[in-house]
Structures are given as C-alpha cells and as structure tokens.
N, C-alpha and C. Protein backbone atom coordinates (compact mmCIF):
# COMPACT_ATOMS: atom_id res chain seq x y z
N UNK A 1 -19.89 -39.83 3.28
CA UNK A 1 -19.51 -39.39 1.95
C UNK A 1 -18.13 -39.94 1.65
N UNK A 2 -17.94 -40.13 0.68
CA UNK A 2 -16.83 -41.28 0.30
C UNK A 2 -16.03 -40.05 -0.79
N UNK A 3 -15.19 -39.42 -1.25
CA UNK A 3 -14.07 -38.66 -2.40
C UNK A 3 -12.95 -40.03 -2.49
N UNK A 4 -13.10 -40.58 -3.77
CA UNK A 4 -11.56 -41.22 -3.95
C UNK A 4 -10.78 -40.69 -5.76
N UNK A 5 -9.97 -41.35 -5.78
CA UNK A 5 -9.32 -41.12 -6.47
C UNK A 5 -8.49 -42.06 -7.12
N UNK A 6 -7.90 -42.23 -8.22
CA UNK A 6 -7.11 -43.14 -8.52
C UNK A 6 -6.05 -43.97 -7.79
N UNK A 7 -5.36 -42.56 -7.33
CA UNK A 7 -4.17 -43.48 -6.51
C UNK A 7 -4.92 -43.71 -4.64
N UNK A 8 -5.45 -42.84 -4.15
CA UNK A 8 -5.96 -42.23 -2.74
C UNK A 8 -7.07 -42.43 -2.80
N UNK A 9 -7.64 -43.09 -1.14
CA UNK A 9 -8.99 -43.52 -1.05
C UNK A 9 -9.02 -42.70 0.09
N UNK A 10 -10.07 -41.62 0.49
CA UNK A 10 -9.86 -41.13 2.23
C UNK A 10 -11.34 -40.98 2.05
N UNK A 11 -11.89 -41.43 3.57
CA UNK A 11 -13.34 -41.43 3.57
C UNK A 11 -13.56 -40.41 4.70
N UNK A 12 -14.87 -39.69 4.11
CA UNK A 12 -14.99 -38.30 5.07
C UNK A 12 -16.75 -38.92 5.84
N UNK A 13 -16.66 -38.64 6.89
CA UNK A 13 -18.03 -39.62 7.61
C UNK A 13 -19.15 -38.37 7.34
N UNK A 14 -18.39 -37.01 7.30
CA UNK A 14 -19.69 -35.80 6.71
C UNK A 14 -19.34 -35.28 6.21
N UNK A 15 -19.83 -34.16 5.23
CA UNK A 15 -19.16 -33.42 4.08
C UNK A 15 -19.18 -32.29 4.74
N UNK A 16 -18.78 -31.33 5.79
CA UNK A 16 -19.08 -30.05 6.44
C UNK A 16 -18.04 -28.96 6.45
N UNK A 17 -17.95 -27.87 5.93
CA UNK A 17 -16.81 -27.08 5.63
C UNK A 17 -15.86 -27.49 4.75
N UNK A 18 -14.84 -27.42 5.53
CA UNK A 18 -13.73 -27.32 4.73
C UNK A 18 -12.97 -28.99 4.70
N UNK A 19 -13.24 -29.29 3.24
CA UNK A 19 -12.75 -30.93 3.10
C UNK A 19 -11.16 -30.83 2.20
N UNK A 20 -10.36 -32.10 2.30
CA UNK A 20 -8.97 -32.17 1.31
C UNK A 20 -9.01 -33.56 0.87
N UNK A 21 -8.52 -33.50 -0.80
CA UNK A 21 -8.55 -34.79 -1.32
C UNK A 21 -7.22 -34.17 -2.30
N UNK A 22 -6.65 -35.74 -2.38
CA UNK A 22 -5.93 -35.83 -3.55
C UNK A 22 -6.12 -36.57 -5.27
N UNK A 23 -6.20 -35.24 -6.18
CA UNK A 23 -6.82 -35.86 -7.39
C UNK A 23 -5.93 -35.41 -8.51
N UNK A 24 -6.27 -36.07 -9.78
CA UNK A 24 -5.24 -35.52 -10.57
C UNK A 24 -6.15 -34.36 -11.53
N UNK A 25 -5.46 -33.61 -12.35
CA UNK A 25 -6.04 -32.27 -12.92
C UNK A 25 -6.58 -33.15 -14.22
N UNK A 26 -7.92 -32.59 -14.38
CA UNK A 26 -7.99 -33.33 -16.17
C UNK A 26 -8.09 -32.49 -17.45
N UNK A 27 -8.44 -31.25 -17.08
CA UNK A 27 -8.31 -30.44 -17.98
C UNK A 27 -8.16 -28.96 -18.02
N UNK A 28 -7.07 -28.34 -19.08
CA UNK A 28 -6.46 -27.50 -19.24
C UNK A 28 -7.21 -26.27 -18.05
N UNK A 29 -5.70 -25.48 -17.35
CA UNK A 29 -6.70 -24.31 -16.50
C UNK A 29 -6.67 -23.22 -17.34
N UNK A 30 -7.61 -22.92 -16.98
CA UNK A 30 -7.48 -21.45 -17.85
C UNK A 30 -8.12 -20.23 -16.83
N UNK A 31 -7.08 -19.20 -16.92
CA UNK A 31 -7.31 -17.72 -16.14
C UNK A 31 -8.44 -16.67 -16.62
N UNK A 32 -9.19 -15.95 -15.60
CA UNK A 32 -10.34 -15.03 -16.07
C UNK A 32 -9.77 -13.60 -15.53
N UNK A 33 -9.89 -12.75 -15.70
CA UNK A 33 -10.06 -11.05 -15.03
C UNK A 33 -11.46 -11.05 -15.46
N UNK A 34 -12.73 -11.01 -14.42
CA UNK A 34 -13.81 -10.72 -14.84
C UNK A 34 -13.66 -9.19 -14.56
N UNK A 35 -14.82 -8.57 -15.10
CA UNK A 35 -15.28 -7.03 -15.83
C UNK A 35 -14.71 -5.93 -14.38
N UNK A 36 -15.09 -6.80 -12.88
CA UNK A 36 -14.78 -6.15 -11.55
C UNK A 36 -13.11 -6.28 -11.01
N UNK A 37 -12.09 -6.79 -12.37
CA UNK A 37 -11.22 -6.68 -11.66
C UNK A 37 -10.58 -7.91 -11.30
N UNK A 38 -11.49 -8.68 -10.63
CA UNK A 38 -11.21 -10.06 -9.94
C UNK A 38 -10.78 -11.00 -11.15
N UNK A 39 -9.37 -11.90 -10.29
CA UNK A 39 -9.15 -12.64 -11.12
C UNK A 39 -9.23 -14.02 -10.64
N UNK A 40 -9.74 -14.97 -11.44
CA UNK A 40 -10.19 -16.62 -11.20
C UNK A 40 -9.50 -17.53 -12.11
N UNK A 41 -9.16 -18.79 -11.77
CA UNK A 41 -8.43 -19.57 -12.23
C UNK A 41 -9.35 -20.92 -11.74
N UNK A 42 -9.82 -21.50 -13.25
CA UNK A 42 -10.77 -22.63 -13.36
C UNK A 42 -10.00 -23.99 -13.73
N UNK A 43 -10.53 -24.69 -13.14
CA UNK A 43 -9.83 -26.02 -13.60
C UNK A 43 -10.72 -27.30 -13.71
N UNK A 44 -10.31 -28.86 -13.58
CA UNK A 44 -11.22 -30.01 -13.33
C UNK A 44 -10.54 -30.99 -12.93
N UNK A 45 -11.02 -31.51 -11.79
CA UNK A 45 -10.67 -32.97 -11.34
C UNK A 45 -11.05 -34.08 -11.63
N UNK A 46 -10.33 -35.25 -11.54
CA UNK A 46 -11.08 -36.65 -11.35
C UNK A 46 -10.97 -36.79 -10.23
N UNK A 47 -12.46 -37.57 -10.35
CA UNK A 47 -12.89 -38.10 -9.05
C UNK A 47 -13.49 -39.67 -9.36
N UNK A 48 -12.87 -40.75 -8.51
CA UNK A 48 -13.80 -41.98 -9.40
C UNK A 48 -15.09 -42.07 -8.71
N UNK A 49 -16.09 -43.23 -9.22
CA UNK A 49 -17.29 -43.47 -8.61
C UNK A 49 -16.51 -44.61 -7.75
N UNK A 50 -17.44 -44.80 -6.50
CA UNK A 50 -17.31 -45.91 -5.77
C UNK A 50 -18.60 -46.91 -6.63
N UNK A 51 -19.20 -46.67 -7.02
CA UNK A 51 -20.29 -47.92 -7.49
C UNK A 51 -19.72 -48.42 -8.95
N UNK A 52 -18.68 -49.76 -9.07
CA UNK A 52 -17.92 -50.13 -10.01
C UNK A 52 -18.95 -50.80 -11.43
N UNK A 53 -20.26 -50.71 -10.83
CA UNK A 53 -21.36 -51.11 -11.78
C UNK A 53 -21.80 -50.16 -13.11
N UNK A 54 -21.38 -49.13 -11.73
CA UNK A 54 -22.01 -47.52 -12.54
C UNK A 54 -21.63 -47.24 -14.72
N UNK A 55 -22.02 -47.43 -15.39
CA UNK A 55 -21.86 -47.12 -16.54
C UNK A 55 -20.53 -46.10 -16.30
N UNK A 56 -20.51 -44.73 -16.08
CA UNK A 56 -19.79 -44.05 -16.07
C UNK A 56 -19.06 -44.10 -14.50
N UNK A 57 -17.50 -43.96 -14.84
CA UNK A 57 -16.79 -44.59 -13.85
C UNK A 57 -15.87 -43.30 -12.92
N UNK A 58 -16.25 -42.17 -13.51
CA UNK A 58 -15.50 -40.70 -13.13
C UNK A 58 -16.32 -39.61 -13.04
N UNK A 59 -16.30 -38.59 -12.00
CA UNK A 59 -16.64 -37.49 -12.54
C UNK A 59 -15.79 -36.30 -12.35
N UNK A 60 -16.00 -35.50 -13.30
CA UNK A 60 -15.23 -34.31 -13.53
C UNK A 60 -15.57 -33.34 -12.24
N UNK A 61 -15.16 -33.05 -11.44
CA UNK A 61 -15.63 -31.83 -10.37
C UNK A 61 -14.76 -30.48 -10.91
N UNK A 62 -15.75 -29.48 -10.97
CA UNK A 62 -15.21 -27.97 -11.23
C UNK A 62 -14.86 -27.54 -10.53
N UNK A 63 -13.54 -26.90 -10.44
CA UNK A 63 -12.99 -26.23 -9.15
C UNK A 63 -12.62 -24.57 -9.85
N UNK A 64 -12.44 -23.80 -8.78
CA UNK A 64 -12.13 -22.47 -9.09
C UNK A 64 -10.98 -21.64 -7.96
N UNK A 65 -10.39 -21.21 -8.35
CA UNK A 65 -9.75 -20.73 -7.30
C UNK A 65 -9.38 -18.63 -7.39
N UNK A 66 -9.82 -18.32 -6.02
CA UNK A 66 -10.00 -17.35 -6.20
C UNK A 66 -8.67 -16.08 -5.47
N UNK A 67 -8.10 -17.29 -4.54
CA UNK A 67 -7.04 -16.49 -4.06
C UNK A 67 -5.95 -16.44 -4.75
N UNK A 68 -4.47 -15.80 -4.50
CA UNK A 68 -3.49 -15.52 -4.89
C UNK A 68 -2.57 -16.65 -4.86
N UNK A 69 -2.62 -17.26 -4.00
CA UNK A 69 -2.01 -18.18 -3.53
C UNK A 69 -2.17 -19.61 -4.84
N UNK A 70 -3.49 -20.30 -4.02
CA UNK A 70 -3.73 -21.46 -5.15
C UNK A 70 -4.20 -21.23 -6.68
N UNK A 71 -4.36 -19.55 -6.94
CA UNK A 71 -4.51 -19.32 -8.30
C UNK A 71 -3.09 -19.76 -8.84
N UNK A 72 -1.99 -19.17 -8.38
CA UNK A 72 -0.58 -19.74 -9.15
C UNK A 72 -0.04 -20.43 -8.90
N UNK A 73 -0.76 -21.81 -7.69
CA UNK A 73 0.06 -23.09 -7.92
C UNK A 73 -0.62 -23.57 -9.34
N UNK A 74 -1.62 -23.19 -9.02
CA UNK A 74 -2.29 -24.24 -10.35
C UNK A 74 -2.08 -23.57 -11.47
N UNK A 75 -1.67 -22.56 -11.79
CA UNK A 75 -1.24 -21.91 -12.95
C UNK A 75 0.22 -22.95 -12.92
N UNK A 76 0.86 -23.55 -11.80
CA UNK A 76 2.26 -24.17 -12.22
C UNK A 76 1.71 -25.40 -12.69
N UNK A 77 0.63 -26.19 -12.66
CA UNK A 77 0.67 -27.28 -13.00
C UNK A 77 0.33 -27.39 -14.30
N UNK A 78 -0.02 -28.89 -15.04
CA UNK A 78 -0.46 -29.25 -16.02
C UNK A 78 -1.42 -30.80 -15.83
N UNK A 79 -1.87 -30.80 -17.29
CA UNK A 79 -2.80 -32.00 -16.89
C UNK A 79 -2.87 -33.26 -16.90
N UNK A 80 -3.33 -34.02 -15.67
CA UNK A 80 -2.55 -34.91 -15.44
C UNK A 80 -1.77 -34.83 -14.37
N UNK A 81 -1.42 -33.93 -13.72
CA UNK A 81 -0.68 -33.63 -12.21
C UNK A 81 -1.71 -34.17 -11.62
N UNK A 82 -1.03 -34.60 -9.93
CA UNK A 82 -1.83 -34.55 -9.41
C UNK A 82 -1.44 -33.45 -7.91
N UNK A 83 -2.66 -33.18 -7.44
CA UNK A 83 -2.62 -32.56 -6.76
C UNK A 83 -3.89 -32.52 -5.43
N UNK A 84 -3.22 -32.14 -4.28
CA UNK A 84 -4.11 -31.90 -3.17
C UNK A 84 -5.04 -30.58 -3.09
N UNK A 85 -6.20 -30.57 -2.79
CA UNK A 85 -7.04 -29.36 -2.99
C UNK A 85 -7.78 -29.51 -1.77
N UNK A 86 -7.87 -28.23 -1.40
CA UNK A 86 -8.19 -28.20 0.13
C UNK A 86 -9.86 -26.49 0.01
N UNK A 87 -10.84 -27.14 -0.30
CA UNK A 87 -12.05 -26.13 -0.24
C UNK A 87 -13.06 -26.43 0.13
N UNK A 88 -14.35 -25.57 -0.31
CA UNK A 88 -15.47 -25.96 -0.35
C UNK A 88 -16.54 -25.94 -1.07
N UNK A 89 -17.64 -26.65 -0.94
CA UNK A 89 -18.12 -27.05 -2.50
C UNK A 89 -19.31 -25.67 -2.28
N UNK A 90 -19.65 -24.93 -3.30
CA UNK A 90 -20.16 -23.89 -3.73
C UNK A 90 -21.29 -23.46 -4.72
N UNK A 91 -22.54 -23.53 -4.78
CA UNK A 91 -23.30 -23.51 -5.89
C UNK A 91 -23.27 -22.34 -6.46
N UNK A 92 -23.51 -21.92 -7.90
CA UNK A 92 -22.64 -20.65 -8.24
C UNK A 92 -24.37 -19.67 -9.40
N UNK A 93 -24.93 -19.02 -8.84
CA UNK A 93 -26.38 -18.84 -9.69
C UNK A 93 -25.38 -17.90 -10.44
N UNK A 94 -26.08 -17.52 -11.83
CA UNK A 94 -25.95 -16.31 -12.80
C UNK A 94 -27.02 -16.56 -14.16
N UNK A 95 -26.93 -15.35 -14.30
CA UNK A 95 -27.69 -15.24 -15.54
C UNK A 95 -27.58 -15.29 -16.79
N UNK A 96 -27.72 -16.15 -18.13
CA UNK A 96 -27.14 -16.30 -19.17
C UNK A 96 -28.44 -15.95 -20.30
N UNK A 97 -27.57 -16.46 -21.14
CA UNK A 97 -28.80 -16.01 -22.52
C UNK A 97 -29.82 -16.76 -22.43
N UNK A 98 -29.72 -18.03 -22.00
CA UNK A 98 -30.96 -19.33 -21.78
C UNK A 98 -31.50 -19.35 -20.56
N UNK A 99 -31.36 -18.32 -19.37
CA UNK A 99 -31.74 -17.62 -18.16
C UNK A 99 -31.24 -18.14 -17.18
N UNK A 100 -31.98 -18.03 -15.97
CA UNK A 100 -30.31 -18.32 -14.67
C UNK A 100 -30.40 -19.88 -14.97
N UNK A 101 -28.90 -19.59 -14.70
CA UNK A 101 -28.23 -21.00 -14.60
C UNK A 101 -27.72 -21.13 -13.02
N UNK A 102 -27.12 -22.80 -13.41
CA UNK A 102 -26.52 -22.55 -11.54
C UNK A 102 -25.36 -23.65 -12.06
N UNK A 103 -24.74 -23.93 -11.00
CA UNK A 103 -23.28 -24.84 -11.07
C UNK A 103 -22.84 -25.19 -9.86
N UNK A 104 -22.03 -27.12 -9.03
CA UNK A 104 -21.41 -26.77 -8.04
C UNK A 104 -20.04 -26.49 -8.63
N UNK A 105 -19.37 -26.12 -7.91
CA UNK A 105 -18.01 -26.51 -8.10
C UNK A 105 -17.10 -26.28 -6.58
N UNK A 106 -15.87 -26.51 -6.24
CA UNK A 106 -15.21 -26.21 -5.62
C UNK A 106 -14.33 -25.19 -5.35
N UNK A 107 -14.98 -24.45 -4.18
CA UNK A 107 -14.26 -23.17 -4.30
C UNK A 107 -12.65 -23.62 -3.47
N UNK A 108 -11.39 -23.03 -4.25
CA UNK A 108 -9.88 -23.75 -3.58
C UNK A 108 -9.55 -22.67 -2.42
N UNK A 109 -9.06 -23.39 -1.59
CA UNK A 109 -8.60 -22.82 -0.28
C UNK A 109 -6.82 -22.60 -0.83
N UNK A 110 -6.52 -23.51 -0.56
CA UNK A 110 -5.22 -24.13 -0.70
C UNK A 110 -5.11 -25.16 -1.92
N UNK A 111 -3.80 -25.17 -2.44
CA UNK A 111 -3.38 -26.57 -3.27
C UNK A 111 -1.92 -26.59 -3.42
N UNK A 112 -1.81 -28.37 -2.92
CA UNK A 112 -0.42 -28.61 -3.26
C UNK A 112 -0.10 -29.58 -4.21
N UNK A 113 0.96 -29.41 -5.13
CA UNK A 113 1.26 -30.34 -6.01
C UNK A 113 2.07 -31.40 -5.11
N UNK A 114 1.52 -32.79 -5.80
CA UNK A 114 1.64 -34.06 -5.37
C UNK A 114 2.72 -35.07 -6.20
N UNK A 115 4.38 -34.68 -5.93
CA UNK A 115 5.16 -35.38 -6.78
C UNK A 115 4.56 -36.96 -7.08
C-alpha cells in the first residue's frame, strides 16, 4: 500500500493497525457534541493518486478525531496546513433518512502540525 502526498512519499508494505502520514488539511474542521455528550472534530486530507494517468489526481480521506488531545491540535490548524496524522482507518454504519449508510474514514490517534 503506497499513502503519498504532495511534499512526502512513505511506502507502507501492509496497511495493519496503526499507520502515520504527512498530509495537508483541505477542508474547513468543524466540531460536533453529539446528543451522548461526546465530542468529535471532523476534518479532510489530501492524499495524491500514485497512477499519474488516473483522471482524478487526489483523494479527499475523512478523518475524525475523537480524543482530547488531537481534537485541539486540529482545532489549532487551518486549511492548507500540513500535518502528521497518526490512526486507523474505520468504517462507520448509521442510519439516515435514505437508510443505513456507511463511510471509511480515519479514526486520529495523534496529530502534529508540520511547520
């Protein structure tokens, strides 16, 4: 499995637990208190494609962060930072008006901003 990035190329030979890449933020985070209390802090990365053929040359990966910690680094950043994110990827089921849905995204362990 290959994660790169604009500036950073690091190749992972398996995707198992707990992986770290450096990417930049692409769009605005925004904070939740869901109904139980818990509070989550959503965000999005770039990630490029390695196949330079590919029509589309990026993808957005959803990340979430649920601890205390990397909820308010990333509350310090903005978009366009870049930053190191250290989790694991997470499929997320729930139920909506158009019936269950699902999602991956990255659940954050850790994150450090990347002068």
């Amino acid at each position: 499995f290959f994660f790169s990035s604009r500036r950073r190329h690091t190749r992972y030979p398996l995707v198992t637990g707990v992986q770290t890449c450096a990417l930049p933020i692409l769009s605005g985070v925004t904070e939740v208190v869901l109904p139980s209390g818990d509070e989550v802090v959503s965000f999005r990365v770039v990630v490029d494609r390695t196949d330079r053929a590919a029509r589309t040359k990026v993808d957005a990966v959803e990340c979430s962060a649920w601890l205390a910690s990397p909820r308010k680094r990333v509350l310090a950043t903005s978009e366009g930072d870049w930053i190191e994110v250290t989790g694991e990827l997470r499929r997320r089921f729930w139920r909506g008006d158009a019936g269950a849905r699902s999602r991956v995204e990255v659940e954050v362990r850790t994150v450090r901003r990347i002068p």
